[in-house]
N, C-alpha and C. Protein backbone atom coordinates (compact mmCIF):
# COMPACT_ATOMS: atom_id res chain seq x y z
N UNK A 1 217.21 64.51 127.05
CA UNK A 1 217.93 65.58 126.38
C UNK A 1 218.46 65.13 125.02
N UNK A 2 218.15 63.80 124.39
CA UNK A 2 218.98 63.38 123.41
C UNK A 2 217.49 63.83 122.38
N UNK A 3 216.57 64.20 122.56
CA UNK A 3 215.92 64.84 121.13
C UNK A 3 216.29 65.80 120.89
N UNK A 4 217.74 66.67 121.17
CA UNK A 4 218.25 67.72 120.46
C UNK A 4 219.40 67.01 119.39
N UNK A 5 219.14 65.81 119.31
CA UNK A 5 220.32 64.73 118.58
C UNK A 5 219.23 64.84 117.27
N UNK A 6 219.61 65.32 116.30
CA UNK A 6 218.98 65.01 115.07
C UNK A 6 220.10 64.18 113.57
N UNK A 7 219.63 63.15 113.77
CA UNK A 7 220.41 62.33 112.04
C UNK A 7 221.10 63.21 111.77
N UNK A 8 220.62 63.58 110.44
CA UNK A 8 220.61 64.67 109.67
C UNK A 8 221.97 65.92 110.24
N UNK A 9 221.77 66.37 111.59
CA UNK A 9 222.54 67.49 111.56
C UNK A 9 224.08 66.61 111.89
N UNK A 10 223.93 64.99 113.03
CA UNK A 10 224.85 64.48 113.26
C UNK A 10 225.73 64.07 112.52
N UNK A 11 224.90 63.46 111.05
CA UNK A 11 225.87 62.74 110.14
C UNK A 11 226.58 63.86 109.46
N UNK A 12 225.97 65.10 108.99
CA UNK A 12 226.29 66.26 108.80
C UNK A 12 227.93 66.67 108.99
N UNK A 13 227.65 66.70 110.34
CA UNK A 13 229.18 67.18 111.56
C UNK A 13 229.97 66.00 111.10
N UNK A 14 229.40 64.95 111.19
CA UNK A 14 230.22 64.02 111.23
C UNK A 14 231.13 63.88 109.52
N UNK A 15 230.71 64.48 108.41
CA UNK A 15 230.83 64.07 107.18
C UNK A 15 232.36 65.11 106.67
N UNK A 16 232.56 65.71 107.84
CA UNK A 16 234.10 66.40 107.62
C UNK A 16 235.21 65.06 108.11
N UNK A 17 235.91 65.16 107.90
CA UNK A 17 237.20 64.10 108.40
C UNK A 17 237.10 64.56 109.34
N UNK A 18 237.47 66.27 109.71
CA UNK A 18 238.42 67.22 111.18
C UNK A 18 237.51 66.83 112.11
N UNK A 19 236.31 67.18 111.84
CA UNK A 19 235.26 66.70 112.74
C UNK A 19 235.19 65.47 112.89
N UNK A 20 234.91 64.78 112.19
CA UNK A 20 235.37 63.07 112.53
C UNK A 20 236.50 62.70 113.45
N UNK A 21 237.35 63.14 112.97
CA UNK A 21 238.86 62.86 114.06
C UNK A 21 238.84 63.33 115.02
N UNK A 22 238.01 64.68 115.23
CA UNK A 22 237.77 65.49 116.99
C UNK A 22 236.89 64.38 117.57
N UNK A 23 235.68 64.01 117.11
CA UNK A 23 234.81 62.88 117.49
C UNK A 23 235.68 61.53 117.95
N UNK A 24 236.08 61.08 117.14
CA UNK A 24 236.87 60.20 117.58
C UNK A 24 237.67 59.91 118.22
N UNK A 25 238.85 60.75 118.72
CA UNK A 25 239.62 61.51 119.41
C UNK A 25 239.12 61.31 121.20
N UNK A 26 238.02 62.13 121.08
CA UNK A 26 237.20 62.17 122.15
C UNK A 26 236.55 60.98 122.60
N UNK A 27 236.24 60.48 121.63
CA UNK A 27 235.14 58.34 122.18
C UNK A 27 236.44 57.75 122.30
N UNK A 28 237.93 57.70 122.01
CA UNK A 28 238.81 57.07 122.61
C UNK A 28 239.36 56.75 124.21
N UNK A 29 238.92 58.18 124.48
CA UNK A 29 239.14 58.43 126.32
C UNK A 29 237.81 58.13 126.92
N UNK A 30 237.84 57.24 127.07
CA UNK A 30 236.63 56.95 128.16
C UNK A 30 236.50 57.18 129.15
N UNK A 31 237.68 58.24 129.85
CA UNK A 31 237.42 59.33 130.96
C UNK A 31 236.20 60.06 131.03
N UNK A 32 236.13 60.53 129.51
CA UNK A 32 235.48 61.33 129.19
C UNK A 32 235.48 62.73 129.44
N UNK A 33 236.82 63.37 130.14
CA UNK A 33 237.42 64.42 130.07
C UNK A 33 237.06 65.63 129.45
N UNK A 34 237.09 66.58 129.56
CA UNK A 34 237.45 68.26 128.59
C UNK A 34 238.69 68.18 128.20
N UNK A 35 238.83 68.84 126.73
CA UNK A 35 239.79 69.08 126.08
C UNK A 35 239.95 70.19 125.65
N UNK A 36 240.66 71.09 125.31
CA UNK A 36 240.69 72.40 124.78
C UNK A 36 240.71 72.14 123.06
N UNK A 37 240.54 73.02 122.82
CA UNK A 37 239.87 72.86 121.49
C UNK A 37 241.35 72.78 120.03
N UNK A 38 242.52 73.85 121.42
CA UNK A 38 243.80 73.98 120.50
C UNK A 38 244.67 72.41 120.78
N UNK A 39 243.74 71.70 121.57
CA UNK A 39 244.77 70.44 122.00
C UNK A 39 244.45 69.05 120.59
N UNK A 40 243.75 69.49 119.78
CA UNK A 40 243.66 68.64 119.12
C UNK A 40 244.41 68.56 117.50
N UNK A 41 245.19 69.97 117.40
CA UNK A 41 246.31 69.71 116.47
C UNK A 41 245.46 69.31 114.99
N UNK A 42 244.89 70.31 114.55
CA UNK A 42 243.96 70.34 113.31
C UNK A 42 244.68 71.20 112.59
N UNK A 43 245.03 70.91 111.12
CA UNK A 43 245.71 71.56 109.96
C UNK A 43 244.98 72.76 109.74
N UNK A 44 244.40 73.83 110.43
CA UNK A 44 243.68 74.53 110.14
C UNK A 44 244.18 75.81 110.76
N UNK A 45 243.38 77.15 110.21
CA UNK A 45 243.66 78.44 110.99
C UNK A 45 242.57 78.50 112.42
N UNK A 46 243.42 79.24 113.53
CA UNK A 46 241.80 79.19 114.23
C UNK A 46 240.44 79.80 114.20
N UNK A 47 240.37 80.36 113.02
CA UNK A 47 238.27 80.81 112.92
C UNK A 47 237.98 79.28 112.01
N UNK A 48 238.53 78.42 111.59
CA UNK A 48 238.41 77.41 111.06
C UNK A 48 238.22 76.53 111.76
N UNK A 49 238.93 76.48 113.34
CA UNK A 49 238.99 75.47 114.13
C UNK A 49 237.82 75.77 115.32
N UNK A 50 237.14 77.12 115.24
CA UNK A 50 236.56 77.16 116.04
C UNK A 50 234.75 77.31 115.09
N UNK A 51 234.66 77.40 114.02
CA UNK A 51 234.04 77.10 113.19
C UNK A 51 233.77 75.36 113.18
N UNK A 52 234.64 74.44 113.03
CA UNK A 52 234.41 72.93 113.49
C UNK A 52 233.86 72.77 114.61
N UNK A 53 234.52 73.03 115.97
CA UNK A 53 233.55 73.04 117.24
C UNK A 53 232.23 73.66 117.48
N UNK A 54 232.16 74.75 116.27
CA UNK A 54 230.89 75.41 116.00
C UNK A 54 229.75 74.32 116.36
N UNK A 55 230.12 73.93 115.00
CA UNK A 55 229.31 72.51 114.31
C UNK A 55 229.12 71.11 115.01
N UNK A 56 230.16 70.92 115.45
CA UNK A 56 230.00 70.06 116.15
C UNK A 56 228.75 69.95 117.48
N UNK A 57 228.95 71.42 118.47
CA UNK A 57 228.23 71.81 119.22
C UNK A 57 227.09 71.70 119.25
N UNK A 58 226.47 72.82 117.49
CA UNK A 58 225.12 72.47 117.28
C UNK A 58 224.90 71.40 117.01
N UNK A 59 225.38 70.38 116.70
CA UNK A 59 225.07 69.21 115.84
C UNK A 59 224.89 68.32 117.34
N UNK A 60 224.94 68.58 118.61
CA UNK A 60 224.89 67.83 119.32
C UNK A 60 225.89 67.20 120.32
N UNK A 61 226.80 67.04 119.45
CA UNK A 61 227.91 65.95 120.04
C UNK A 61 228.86 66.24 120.68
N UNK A 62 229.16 67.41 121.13
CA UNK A 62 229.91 67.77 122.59
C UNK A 62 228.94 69.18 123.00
N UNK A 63 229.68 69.43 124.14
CA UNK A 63 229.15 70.23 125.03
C UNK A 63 230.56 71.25 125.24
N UNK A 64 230.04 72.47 125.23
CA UNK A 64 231.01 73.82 125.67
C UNK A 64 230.79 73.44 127.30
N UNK A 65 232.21 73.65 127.67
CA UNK A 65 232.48 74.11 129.16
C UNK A 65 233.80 75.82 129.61
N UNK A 66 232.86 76.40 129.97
CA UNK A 66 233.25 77.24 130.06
C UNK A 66 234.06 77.46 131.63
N UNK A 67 235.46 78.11 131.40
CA UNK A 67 236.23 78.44 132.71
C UNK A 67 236.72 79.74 132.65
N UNK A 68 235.73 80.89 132.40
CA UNK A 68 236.75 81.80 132.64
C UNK A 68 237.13 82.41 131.36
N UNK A 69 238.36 82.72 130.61
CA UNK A 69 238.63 83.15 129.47
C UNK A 69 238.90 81.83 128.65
N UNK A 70 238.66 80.24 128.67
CA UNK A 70 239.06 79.70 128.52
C UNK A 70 238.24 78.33 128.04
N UNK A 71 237.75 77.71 126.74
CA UNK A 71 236.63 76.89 127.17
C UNK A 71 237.18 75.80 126.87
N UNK A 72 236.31 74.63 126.56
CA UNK A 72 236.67 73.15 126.67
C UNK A 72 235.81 72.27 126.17
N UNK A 73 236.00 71.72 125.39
CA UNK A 73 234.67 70.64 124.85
C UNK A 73 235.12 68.95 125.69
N UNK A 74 233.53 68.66 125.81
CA UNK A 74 233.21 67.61 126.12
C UNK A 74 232.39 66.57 125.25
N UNK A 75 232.59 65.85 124.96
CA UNK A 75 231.84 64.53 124.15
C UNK A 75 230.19 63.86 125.24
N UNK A 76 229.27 64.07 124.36
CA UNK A 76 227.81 63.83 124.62
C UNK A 76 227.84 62.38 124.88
N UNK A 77 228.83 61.87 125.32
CA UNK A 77 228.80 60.13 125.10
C UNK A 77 227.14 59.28 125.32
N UNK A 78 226.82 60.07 127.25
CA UNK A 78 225.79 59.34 127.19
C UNK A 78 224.47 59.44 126.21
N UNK A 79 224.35 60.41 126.02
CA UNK A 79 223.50 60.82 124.84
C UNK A 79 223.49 60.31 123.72
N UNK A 80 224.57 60.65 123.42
CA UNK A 80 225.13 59.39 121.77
C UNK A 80 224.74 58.23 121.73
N UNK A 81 224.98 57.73 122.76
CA UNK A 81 224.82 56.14 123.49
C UNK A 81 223.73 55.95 123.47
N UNK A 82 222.49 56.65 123.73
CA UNK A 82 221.27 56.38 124.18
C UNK A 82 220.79 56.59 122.44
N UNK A 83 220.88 57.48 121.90
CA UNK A 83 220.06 57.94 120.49
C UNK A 83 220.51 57.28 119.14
N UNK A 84 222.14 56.91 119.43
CA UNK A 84 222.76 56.25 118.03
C UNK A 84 223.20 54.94 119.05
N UNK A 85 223.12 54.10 119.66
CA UNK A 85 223.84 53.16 119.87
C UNK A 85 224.64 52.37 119.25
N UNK A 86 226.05 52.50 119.28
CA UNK A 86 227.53 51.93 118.46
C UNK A 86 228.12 52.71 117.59
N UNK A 87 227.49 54.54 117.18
CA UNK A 87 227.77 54.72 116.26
C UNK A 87 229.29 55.15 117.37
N UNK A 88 229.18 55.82 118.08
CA UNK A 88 230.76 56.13 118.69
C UNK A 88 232.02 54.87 118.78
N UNK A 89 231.61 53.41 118.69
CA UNK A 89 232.32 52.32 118.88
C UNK A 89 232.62 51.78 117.26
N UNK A 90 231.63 52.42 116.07
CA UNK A 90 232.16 52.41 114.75
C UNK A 90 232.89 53.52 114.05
N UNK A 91 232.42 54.77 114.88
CA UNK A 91 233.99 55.41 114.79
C UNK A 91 235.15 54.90 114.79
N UNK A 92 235.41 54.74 116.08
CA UNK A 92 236.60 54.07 116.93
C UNK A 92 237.11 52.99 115.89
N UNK A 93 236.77 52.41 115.78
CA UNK A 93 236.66 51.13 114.95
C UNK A 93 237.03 51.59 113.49
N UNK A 94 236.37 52.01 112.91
CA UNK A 94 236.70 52.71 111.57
C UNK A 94 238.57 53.34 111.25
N UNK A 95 238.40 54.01 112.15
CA UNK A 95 240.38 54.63 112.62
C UNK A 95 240.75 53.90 112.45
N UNK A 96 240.66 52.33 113.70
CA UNK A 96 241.82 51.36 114.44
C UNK A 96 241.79 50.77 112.78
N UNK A 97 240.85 50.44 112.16
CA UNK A 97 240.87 49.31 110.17
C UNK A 97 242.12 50.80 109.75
N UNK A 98 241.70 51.86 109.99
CA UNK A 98 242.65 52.54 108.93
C UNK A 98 243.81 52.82 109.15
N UNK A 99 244.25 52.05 111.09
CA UNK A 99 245.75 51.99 110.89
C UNK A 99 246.44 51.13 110.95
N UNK A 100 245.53 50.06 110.38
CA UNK A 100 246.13 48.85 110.38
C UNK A 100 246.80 48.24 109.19
């Protein structure tokens, strides 16, 4: 399932900060959990914030979970893992240099 992972659309998603920080955000919990989309506290209005998860979505790197009136994104880890190997651990990594 990871040939719906394309470069191009990933680095894409990835080339916003908001999206960067949802990404990152998400490769921190190695639960690997659902999150709601308002739990991530983005300086934005919400057709803006749901416009980012847009992107993100197509771009691959989480997954909609739907409950009802209510949805939830999930992080593609294993996928990521398999098609970019480390790029989720140079995320991570990238943050921890910038709060140091």
């Amino acid at each position: 399932m990871d040939e719906d992972l394309e470069l191009g659309a990933v680095l894409g998603a990835l080339a916003d900060p908001l999206r960067r920080r949802v990404i990152t955000l998400l490769a921190r919990d190695r639960t690997d959990g659902d999150r709601s989309c308002s739990s991530f506290e983005l300086p934005v209005t919400k057709a803006t914030r749901t416009h980012h998860f847009r992107v993100l979505r197509e771009a691959g790197l989480v997954r909609q979970v739907n409950y009802g009136n209510r949805s939830t994104v999930v992080l593609r880890r294993a996928e990521l893992d398999a098609r970019f190997p480390g790029l989720l651990d140079l995320l991570v990594a990238e943050t921890a240099d910038a709060q140091e």
